[in-house]
Every structure is written in C-alpha cells, then in structure tokens.
C-alpha atoms as a PDB file:
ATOM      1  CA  UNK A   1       0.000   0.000   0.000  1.00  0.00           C
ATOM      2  CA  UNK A   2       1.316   3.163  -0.930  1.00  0.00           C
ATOM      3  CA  UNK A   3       0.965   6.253   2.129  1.00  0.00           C
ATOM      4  CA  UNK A   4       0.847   9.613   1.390  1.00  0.00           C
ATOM      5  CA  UNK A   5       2.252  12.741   3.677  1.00  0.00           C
ATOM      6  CA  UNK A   6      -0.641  14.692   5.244  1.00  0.00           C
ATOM      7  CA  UNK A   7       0.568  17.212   7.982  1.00  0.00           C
ATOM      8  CA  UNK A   8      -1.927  17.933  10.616  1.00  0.00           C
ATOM      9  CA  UNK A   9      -3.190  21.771  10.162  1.00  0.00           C
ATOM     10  CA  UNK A  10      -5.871  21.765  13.204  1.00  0.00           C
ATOM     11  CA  UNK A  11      -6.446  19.938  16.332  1.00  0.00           C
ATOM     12  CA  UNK A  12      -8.930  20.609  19.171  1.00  0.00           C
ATOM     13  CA  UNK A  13     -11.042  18.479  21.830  1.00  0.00           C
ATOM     14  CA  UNK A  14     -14.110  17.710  20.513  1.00  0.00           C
ATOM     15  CA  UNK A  15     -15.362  15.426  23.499  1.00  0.00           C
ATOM     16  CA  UNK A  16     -13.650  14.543  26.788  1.00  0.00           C
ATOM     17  CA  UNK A  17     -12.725  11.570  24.553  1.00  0.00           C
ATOM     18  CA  UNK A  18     -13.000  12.560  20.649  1.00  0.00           C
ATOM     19  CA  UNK A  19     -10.612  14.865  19.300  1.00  0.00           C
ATOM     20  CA  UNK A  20     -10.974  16.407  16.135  1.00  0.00           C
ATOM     21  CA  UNK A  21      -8.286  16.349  13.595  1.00  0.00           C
ATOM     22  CA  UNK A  22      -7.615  18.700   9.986  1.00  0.00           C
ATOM     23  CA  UNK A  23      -4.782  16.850   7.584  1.00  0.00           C
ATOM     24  CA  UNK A  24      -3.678  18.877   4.531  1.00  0.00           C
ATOM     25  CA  UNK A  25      -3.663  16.416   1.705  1.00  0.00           C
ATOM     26  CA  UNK A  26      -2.713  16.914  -2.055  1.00  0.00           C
ATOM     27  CA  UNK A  27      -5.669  17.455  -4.399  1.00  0.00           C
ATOM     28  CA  UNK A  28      -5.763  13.425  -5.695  1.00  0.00           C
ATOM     29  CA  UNK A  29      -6.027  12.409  -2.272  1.00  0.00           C
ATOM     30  CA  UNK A  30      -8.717  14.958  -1.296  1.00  0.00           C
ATOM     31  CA  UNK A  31     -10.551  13.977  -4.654  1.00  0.00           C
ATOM     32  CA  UNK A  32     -10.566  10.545  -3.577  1.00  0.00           C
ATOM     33  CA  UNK A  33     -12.891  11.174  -0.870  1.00  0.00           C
ATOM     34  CA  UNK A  34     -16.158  10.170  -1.939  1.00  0.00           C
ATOM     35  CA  UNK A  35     -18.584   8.667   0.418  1.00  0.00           C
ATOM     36  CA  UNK A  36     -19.736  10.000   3.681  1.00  0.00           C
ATOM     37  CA  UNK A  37     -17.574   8.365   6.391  1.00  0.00           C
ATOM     38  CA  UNK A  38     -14.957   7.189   4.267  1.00  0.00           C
ATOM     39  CA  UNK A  39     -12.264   5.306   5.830  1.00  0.00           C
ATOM     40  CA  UNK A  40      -8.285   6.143   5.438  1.00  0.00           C
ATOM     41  CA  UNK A  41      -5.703   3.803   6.459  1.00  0.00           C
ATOM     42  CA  UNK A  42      -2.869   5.310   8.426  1.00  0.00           C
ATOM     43  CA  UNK A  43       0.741   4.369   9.169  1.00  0.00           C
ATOM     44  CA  UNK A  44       1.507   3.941  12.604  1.00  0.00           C
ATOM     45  CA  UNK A  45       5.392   4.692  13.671  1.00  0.00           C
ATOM     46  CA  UNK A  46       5.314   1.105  14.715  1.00  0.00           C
ATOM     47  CA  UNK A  47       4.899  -0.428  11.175  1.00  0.00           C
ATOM     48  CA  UNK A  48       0.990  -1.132  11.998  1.00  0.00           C
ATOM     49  CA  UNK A  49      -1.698   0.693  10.647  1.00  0.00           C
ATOM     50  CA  UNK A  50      -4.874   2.461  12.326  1.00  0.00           C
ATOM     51  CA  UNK A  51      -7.718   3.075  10.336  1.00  0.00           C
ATOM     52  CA  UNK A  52     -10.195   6.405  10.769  1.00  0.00           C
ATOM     53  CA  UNK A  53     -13.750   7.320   9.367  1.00  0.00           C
ATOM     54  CA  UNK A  54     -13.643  10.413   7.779  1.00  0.00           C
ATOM     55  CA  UNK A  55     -16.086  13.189   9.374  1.00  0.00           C
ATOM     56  CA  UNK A  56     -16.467  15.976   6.429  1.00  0.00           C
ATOM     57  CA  UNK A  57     -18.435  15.615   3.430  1.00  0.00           C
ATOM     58  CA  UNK A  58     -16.885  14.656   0.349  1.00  0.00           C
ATOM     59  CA  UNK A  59     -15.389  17.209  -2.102  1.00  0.00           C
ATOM     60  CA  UNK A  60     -14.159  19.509   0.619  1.00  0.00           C
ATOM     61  CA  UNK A  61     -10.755  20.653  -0.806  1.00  0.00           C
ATOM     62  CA  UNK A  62      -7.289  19.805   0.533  1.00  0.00           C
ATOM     63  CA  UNK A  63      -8.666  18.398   4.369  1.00  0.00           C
ATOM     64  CA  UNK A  64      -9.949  15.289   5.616  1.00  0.00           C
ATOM     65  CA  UNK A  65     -11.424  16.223   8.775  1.00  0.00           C
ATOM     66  CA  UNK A  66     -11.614  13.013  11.512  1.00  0.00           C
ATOM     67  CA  UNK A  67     -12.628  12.666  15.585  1.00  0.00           C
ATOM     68  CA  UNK A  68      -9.993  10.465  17.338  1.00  0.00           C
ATOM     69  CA  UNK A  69     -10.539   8.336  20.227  1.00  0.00           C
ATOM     70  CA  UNK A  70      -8.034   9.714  22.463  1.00  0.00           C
ATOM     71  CA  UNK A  71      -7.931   6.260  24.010  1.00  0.00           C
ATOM     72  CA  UNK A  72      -7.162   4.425  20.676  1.00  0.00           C
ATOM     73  CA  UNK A  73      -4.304   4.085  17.867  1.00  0.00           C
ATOM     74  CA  UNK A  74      -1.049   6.152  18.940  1.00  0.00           C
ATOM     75  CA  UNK A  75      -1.183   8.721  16.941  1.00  0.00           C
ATOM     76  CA  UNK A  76       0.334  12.091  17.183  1.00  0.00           C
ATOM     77  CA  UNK A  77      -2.432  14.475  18.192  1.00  0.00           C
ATOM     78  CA  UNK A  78      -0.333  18.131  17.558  1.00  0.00           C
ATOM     79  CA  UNK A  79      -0.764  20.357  14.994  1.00  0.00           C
ATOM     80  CA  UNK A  80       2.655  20.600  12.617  1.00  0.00           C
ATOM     81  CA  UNK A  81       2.956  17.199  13.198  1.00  0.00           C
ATOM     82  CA  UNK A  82       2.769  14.383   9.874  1.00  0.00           C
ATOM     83  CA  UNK A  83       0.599  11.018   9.356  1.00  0.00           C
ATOM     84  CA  UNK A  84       1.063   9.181   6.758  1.00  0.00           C
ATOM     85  CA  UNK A  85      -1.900   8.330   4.766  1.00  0.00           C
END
C-alpha cells in the first residue's frame, strides 16, 4: 500500500474523549474522498496501521477532517505534526 504525507493543520477536543483532527492532503487524495464516512488507512510509527472514518463531506478541498478516540491508535495528536496516509 502506498501512504501519502498529510501534515496535521488543526487539532482541538471535541469530546472529553473525541478529538478532532484537519490533515492537509494533495488534491488526488482529497478527490478521492467520496462517500460520507470514508475510511483512510494510516501508518503507525510502529509499522501497523490504524484506520479512521472520515467526518467531512466529500469534495471539501485539501482536508480530511476526523474525531480520534483519544484512548485508541497512537497517533500524534499536535498540529505541525505528519501522518502518513
């Protein structure tokens, strides 16, 4: 599977346990969005993977928008920080 670099541009507590999450992505990967809660795969620093339901509608440009459990996959919750995708 091929990942793609998607630095996080906004973070903030949407929940005592959901945090919301903004990635920048390049205008292929955006354009691939097209189903309401869409899943993306993403690359863990361990080698695993953690997958996410998308939480914007489709066609919004350049952002995937996501709540994270803050309990879950070990991921880095900061803005400036990168997933891979």
């Amino acid at each position: 599977m091929d990942f793609h670099r998607a630095p996080v541009r906004r973070v903030w507590r949407e929940t005592p346990r959901l945090t919301g999450v903004v990635l920048e992505v390049a205008p292929e990967i955006a354009q691939a969005h097209e189903t309401p809660g869409q899943v993306i795969s993403t690359q863990l620093a361990d080698g695993g993977s953690a997958y996410f339901a998308l939480a914007n509608a489709p066609g919004e440009a350049r952002a995937l928008e996501q709540l994270v459990d803050v309990g879950g996959a070990p991921v880095v919750l900061q803005e400036g920080a990168e997933w891979q995708i």
